[in-house]
ModelCIF file with pLDDT and N, C-alpha, C, O atoms, coordinates in Angstrom:
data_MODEL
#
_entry.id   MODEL 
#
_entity.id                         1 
_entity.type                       polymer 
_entity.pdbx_number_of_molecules   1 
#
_entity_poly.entity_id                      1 
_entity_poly.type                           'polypeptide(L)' 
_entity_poly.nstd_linkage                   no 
_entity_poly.nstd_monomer                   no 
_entity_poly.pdbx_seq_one_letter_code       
;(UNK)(UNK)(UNK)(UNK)(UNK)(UNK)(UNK)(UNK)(UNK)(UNK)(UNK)(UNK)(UNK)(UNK)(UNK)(UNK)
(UNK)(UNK)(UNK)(UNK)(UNK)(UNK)(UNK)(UNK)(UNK)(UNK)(UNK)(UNK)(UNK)(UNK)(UNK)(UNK)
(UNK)(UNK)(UNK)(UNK)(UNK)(UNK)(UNK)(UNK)(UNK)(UNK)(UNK)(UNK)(UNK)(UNK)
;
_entity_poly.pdbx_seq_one_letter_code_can   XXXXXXXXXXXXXXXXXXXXXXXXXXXXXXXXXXXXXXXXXXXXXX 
_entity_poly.pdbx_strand_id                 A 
#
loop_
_entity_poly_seq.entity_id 
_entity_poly_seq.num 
_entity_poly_seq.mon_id 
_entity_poly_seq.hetero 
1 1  UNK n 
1 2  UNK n 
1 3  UNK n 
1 4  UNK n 
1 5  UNK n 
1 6  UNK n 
1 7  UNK n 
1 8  UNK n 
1 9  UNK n 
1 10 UNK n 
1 11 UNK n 
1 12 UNK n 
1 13 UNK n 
1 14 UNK n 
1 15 UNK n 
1 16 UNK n 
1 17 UNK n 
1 18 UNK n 
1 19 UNK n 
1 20 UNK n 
1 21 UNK n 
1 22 UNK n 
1 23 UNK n 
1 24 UNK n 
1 25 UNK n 
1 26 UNK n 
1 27 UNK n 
1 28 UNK n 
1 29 UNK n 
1 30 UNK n 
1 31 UNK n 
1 32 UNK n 
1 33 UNK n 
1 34 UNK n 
1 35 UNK n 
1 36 UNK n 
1 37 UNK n 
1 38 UNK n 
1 39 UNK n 
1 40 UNK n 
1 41 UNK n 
1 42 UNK n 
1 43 UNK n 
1 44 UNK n 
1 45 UNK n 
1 46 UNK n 
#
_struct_asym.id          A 
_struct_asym.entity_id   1 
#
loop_
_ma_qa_metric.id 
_ma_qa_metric.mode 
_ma_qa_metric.name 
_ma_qa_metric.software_group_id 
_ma_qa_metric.type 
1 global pLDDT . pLDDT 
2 local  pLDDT . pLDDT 
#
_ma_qa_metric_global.metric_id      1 
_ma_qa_metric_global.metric_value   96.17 
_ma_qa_metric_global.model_id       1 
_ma_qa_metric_global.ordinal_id     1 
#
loop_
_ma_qa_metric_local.label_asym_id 
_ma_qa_metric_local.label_comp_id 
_ma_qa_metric_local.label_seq_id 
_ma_qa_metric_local.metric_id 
_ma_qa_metric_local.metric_value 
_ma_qa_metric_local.model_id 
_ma_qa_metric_local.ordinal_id 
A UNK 1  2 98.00 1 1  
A UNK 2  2 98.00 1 2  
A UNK 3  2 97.00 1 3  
A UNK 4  2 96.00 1 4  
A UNK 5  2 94.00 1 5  
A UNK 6  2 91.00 1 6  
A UNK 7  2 90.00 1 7  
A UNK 8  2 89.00 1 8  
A UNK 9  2 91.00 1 9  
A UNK 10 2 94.00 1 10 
A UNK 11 2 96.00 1 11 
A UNK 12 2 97.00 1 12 
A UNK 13 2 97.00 1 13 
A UNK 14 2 97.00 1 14 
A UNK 15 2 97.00 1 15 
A UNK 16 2 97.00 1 16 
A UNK 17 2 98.00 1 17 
A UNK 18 2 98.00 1 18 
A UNK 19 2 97.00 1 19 
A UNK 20 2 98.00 1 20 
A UNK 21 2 98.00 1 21 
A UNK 22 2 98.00 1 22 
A UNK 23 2 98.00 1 23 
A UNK 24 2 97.00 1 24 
A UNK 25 2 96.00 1 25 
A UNK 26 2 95.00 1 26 
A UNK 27 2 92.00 1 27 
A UNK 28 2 92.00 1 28 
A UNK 29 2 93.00 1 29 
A UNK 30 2 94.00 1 30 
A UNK 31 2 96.00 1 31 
A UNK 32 2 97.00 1 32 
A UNK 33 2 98.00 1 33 
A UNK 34 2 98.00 1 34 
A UNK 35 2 98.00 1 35 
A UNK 36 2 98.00 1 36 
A UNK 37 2 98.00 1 37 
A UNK 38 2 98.00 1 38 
A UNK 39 2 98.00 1 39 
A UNK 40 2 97.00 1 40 
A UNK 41 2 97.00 1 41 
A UNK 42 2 96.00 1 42 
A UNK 43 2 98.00 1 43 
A UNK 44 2 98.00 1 44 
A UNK 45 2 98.00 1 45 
A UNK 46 2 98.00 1 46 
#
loop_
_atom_site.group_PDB 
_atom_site.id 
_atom_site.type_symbol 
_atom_site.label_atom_id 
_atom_site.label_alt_id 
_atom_site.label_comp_id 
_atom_site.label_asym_id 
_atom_site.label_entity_id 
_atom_site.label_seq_id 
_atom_site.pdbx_PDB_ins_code 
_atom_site.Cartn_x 
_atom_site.Cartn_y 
_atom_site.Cartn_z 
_atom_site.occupancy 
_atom_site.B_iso_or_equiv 
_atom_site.pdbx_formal_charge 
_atom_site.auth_seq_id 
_atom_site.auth_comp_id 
_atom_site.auth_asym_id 
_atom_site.auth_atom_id 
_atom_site.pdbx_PDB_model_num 
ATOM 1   N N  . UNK A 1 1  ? 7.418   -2.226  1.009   1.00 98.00 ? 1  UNK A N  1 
ATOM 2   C CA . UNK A 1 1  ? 6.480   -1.998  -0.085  1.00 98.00 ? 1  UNK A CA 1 
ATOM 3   C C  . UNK A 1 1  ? 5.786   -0.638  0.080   1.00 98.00 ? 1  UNK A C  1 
ATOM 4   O O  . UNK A 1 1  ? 5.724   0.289   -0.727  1.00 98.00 ? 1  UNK A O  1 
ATOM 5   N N  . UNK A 1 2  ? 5.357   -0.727  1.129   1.00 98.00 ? 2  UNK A N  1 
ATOM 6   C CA . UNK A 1 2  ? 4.581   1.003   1.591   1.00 98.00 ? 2  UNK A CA 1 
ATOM 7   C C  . UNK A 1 2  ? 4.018   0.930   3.282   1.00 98.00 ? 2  UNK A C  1 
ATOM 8   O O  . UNK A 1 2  ? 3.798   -0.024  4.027   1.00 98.00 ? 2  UNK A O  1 
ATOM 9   N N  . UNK A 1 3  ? 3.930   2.193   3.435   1.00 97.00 ? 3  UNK A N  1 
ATOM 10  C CA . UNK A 1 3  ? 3.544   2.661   5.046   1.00 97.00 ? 3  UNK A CA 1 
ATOM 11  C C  . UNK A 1 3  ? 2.311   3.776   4.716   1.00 97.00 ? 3  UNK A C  1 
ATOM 12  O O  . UNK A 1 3  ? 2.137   4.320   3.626   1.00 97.00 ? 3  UNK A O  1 
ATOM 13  N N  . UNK A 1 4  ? 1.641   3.941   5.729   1.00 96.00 ? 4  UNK A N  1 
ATOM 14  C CA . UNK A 1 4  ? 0.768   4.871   6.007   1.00 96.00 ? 4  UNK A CA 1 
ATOM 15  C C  . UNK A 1 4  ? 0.875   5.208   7.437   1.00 96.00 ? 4  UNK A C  1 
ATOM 16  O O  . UNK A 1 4  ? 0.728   4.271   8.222   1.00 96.00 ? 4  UNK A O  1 
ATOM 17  N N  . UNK A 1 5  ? 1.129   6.506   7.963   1.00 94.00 ? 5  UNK A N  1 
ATOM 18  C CA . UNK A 1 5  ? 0.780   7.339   9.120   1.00 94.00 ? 5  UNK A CA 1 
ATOM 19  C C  . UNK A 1 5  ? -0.169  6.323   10.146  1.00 94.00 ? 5  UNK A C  1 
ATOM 20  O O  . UNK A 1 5  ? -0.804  5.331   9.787   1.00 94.00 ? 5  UNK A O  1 
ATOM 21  N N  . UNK A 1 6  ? -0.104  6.665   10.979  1.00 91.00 ? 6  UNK A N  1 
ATOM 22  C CA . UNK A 1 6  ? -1.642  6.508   11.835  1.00 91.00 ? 6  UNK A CA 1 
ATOM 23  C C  . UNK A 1 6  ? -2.602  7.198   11.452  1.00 91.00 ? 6  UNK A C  1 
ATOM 24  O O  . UNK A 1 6  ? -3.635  6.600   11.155  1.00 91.00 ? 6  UNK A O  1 
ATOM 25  N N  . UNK A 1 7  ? -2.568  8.191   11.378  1.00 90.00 ? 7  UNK A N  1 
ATOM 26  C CA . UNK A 1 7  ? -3.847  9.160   10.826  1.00 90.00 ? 7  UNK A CA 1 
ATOM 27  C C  . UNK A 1 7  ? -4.003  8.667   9.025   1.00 90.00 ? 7  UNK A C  1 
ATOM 28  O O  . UNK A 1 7  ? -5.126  8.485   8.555   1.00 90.00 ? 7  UNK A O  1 
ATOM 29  N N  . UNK A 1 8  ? -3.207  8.560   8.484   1.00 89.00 ? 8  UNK A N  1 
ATOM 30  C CA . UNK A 1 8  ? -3.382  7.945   6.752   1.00 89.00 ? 8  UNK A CA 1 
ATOM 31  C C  . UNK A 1 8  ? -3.515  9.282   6.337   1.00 89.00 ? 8  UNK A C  1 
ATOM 32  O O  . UNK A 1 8  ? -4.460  9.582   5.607   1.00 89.00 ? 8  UNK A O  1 
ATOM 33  N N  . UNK A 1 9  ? -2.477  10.359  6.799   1.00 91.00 ? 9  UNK A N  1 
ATOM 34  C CA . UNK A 1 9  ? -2.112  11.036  6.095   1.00 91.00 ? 9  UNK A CA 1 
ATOM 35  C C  . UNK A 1 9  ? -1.458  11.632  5.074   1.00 91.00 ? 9  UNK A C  1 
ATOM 36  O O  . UNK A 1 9  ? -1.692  12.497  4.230   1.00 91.00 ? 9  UNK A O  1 
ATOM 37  N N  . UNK A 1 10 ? -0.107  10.544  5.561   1.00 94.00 ? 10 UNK A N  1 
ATOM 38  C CA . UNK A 1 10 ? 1.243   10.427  4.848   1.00 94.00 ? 10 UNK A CA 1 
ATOM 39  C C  . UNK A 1 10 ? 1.041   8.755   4.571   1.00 94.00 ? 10 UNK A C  1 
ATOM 40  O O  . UNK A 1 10 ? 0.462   7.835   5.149   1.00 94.00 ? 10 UNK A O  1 
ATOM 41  N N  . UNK A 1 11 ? 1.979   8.935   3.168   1.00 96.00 ? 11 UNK A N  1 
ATOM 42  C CA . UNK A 1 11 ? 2.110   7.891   2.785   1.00 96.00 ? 11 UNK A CA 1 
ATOM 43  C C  . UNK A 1 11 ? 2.840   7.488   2.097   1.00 96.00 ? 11 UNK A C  1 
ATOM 44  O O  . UNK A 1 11 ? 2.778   8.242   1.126   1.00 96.00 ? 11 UNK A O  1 
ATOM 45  N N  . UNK A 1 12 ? 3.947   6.355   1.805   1.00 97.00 ? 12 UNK A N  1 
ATOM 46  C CA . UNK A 1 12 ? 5.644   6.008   1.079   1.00 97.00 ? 12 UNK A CA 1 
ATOM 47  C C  . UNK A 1 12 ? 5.123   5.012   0.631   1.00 97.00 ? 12 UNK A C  1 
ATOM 48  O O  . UNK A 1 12 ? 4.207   4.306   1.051   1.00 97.00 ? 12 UNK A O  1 
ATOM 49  N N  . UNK A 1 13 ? 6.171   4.950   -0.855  1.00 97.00 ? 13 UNK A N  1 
ATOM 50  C CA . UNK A 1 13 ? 5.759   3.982   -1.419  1.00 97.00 ? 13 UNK A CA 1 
ATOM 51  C C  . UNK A 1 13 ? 7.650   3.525   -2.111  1.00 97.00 ? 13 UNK A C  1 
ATOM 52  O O  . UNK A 1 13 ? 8.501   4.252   -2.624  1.00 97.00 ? 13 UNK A O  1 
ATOM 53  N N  . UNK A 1 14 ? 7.651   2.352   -1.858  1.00 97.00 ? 14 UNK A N  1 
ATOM 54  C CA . UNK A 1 14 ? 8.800   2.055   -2.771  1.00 97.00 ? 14 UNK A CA 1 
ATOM 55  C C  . UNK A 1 14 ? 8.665   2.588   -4.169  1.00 97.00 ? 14 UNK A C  1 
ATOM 56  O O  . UNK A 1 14 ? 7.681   3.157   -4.643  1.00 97.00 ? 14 UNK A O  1 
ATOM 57  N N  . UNK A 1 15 ? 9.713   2.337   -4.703  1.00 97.00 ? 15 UNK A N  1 
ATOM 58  C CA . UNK A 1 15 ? 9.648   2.971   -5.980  1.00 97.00 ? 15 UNK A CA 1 
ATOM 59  C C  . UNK A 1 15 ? 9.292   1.743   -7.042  1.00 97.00 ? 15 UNK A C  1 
ATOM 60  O O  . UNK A 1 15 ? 8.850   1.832   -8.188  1.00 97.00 ? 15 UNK A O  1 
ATOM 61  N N  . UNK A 1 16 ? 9.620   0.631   -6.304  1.00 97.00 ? 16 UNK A N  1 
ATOM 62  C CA . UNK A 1 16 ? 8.735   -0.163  -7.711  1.00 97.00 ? 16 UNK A CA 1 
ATOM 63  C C  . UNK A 1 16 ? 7.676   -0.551  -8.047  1.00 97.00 ? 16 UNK A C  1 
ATOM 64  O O  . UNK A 1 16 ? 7.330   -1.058  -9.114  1.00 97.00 ? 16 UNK A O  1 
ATOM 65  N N  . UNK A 1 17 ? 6.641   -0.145  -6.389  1.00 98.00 ? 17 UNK A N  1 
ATOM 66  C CA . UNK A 1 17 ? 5.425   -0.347  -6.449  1.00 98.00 ? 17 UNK A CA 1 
ATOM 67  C C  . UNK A 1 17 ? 4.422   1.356   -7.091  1.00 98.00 ? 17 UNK A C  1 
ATOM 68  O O  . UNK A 1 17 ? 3.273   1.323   -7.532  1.00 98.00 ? 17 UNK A O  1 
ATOM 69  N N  . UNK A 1 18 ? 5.311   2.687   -6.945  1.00 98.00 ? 18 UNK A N  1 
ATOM 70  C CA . UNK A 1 18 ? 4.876   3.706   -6.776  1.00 98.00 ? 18 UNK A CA 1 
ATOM 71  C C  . UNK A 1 18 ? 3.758   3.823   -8.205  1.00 98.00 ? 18 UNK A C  1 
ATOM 72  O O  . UNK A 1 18 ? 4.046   3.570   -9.374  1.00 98.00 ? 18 UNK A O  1 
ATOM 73  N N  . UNK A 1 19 ? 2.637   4.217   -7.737  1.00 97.00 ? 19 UNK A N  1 
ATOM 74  C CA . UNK A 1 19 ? 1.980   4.445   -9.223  1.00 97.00 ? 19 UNK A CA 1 
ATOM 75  C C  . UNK A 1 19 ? 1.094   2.865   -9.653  1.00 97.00 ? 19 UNK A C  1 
ATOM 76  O O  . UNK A 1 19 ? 0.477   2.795   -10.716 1.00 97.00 ? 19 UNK A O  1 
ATOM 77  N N  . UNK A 1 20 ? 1.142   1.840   -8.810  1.00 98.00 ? 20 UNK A N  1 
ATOM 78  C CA . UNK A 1 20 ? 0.652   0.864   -9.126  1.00 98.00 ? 20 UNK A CA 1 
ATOM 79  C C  . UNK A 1 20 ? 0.015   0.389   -7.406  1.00 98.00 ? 20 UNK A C  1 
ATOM 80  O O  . UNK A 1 20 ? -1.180  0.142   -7.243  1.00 98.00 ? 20 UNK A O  1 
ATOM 81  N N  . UNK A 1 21 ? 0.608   0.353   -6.731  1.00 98.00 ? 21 UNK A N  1 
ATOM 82  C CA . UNK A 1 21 ? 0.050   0.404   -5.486  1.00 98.00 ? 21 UNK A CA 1 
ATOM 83  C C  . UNK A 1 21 ? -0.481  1.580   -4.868  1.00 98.00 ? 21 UNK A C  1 
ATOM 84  O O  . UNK A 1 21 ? 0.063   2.683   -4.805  1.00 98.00 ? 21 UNK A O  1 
ATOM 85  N N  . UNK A 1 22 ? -2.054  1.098   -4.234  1.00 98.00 ? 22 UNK A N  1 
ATOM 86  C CA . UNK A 1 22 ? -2.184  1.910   -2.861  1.00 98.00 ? 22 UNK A CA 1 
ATOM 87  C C  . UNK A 1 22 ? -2.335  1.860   -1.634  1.00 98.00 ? 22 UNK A C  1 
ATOM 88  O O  . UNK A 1 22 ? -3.125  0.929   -1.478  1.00 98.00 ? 22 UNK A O  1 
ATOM 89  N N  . UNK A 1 23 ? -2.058  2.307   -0.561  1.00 98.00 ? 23 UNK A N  1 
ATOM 90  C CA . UNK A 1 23 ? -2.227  1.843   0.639   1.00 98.00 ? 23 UNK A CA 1 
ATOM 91  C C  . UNK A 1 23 ? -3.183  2.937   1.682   1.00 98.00 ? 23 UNK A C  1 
ATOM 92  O O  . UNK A 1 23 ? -3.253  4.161   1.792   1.00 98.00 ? 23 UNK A O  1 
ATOM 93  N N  . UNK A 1 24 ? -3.660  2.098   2.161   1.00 97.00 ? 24 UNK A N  1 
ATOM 94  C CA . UNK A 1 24 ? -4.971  2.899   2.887   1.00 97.00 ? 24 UNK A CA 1 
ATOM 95  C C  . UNK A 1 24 ? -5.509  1.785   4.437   1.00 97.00 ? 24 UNK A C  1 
ATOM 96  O O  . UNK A 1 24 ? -5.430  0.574   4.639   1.00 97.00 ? 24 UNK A O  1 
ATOM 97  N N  . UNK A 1 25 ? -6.059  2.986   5.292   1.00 96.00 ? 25 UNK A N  1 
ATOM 98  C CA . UNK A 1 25 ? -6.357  2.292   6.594   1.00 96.00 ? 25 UNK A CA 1 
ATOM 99  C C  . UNK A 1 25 ? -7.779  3.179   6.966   1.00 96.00 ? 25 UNK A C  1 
ATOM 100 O O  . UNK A 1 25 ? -8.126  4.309   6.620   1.00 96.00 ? 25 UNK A O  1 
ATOM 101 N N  . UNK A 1 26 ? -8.436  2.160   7.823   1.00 95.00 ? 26 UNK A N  1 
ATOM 102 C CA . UNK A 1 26 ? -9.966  2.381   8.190   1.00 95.00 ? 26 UNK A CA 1 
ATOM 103 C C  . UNK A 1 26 ? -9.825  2.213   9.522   1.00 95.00 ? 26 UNK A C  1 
ATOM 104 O O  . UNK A 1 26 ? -9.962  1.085   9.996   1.00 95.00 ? 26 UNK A O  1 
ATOM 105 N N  . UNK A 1 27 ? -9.425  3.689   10.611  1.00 92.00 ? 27 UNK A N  1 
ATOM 106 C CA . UNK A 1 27 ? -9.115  2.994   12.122  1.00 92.00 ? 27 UNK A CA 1 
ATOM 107 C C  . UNK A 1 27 ? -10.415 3.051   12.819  1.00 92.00 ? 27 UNK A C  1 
ATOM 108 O O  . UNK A 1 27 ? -10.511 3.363   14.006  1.00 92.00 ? 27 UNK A O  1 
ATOM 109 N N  . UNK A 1 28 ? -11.202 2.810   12.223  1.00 92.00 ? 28 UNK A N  1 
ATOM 110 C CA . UNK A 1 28 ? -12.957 2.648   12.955  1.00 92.00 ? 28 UNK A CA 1 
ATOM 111 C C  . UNK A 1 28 ? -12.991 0.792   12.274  1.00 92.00 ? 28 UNK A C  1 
ATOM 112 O O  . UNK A 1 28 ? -13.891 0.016   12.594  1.00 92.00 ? 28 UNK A O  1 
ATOM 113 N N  . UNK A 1 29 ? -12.252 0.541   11.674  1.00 93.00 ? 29 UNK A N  1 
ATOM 114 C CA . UNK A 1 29 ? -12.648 -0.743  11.406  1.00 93.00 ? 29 UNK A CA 1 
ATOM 115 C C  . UNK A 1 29 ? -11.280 -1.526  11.477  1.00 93.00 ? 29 UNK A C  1 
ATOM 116 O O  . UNK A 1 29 ? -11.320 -2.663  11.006  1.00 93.00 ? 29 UNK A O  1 
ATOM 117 N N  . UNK A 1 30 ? -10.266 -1.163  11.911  1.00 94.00 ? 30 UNK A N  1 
ATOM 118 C CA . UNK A 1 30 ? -8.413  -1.771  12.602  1.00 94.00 ? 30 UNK A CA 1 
ATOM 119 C C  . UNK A 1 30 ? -8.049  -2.387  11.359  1.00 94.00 ? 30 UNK A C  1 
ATOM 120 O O  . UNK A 1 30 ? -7.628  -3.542  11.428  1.00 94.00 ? 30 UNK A O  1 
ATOM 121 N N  . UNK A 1 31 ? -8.143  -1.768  10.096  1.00 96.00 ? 31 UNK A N  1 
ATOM 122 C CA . UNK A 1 31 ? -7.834  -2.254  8.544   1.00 96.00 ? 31 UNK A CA 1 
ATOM 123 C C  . UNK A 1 31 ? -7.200  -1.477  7.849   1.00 96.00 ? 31 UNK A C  1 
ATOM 124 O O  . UNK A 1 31 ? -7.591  -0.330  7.629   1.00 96.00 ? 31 UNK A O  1 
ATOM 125 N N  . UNK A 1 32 ? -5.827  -2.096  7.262   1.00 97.00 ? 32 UNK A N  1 
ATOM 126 C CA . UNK A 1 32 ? -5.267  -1.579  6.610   1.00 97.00 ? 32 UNK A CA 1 
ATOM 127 C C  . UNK A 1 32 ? -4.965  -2.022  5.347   1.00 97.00 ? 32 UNK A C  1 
ATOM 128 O O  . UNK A 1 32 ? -4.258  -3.025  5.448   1.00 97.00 ? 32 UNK A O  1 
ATOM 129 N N  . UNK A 1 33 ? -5.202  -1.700  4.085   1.00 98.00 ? 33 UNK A N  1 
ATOM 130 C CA . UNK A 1 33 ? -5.614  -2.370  2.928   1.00 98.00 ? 33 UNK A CA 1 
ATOM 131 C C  . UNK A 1 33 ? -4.136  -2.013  2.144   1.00 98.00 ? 33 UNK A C  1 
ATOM 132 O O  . UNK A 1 33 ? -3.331  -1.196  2.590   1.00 98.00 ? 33 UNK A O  1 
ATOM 133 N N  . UNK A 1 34 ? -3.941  -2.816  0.849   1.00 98.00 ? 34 UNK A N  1 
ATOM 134 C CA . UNK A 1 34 ? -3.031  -2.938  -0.005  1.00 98.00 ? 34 UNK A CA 1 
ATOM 135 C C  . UNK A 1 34 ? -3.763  -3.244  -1.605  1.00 98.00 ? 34 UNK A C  1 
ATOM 136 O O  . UNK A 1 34 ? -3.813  -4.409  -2.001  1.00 98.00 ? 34 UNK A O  1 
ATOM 137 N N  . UNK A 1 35 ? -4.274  -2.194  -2.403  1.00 98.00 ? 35 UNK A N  1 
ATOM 138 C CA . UNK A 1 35 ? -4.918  -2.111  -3.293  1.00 98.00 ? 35 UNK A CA 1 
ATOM 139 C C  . UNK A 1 35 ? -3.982  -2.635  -4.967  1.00 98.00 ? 35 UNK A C  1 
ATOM 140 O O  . UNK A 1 35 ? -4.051  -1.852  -5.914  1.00 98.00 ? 35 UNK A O  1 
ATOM 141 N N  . UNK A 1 36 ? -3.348  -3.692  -5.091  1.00 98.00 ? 36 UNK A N  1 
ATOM 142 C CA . UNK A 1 36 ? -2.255  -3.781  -5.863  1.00 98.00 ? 36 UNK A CA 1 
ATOM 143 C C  . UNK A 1 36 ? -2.912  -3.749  -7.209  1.00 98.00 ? 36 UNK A C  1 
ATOM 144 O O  . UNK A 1 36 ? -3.936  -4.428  -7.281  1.00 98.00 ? 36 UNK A O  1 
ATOM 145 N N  . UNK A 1 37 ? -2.490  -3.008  -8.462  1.00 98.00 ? 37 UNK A N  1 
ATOM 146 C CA . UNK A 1 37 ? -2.622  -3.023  -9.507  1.00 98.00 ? 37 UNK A CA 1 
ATOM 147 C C  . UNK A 1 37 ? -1.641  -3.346  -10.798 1.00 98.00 ? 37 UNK A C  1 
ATOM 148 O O  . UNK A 1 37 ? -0.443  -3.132  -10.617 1.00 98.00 ? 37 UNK A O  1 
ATOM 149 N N  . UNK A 1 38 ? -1.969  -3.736  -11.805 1.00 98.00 ? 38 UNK A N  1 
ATOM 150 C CA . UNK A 1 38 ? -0.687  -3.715  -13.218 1.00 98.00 ? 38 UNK A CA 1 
ATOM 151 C C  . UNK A 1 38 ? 0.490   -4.500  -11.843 1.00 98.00 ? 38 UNK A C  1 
ATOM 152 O O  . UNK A 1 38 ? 1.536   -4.109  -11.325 1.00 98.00 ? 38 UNK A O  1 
ATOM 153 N N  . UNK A 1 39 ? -0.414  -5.805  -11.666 1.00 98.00 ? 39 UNK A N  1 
ATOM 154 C CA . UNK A 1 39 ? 1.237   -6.678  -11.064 1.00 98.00 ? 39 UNK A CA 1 
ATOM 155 C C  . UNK A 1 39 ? 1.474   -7.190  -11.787 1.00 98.00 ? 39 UNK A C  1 
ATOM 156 O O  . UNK A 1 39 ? 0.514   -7.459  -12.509 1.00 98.00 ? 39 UNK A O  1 
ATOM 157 N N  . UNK A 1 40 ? 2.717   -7.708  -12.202 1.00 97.00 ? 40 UNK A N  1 
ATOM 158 C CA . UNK A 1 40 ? 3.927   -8.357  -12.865 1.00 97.00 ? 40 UNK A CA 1 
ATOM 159 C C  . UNK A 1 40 ? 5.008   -9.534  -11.725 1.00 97.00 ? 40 UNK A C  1 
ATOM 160 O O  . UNK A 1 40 ? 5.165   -9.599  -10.506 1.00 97.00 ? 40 UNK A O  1 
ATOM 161 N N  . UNK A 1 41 ? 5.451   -10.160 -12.671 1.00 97.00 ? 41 UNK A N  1 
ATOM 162 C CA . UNK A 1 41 ? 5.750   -11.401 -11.958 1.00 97.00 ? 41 UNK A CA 1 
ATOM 163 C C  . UNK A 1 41 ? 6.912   -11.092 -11.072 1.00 97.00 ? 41 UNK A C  1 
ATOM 164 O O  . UNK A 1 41 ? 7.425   -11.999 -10.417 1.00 97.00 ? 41 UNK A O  1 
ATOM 165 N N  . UNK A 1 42 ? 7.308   -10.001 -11.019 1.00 96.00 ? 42 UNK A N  1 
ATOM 166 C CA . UNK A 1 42 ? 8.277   -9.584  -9.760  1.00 96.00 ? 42 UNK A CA 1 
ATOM 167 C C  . UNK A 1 42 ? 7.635   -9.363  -8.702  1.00 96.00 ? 42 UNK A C  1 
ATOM 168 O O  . UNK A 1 42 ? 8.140   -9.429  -7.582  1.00 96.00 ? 42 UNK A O  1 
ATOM 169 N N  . UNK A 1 43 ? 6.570   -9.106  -8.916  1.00 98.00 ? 43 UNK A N  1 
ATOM 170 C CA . UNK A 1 43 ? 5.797   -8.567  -7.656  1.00 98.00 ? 43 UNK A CA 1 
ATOM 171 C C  . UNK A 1 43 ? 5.264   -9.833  -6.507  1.00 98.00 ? 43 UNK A C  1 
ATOM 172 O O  . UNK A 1 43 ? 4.710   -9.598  -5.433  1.00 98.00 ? 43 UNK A O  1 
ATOM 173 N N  . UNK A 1 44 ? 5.678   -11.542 -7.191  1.00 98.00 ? 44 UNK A N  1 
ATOM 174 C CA . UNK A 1 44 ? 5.129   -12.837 -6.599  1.00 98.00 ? 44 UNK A CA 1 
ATOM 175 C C  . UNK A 1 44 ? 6.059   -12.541 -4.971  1.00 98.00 ? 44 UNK A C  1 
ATOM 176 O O  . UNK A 1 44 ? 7.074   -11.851 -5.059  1.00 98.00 ? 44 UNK A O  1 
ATOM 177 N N  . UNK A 1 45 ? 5.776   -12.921 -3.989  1.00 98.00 ? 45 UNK A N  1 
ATOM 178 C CA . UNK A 1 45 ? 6.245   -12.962 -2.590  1.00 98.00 ? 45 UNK A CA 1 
ATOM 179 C C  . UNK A 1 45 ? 4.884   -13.018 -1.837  1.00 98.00 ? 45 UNK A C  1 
ATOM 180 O O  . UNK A 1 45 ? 3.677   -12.937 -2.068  1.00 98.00 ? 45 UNK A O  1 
ATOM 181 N N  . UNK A 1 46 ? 5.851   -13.221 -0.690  1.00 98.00 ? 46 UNK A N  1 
ATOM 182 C CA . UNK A 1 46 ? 4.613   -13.063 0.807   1.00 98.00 ? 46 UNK A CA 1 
ATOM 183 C C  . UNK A 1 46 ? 4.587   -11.758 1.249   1.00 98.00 ? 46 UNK A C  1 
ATOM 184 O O  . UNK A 1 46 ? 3.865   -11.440 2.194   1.00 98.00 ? 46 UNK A O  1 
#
């Protein structure tokens, strides 16, 4: 679905999430978030 760097510099995104997902990390707080937007029923999984 997507990666972020250690630093959350760089960042990949599949292409079916690109533009609707974001991904982001807080390494003062060991969190790495998945901000999903405009989901659609393909997007149902674990």
């Amino acid at each position: 679905v997507a990666a972020i760097s250690w630093s959350g510099g760089i960042t990949v995104y599949a292409d079916s999430v690109k533009g609707r997902f974001t991904i982001s990390r807080d390494n003062a707080k060991n969190t790495v978030n998945l901000q999903m937007n405009s989901l659609n029923l393909e997007d149902t999984a674990v």
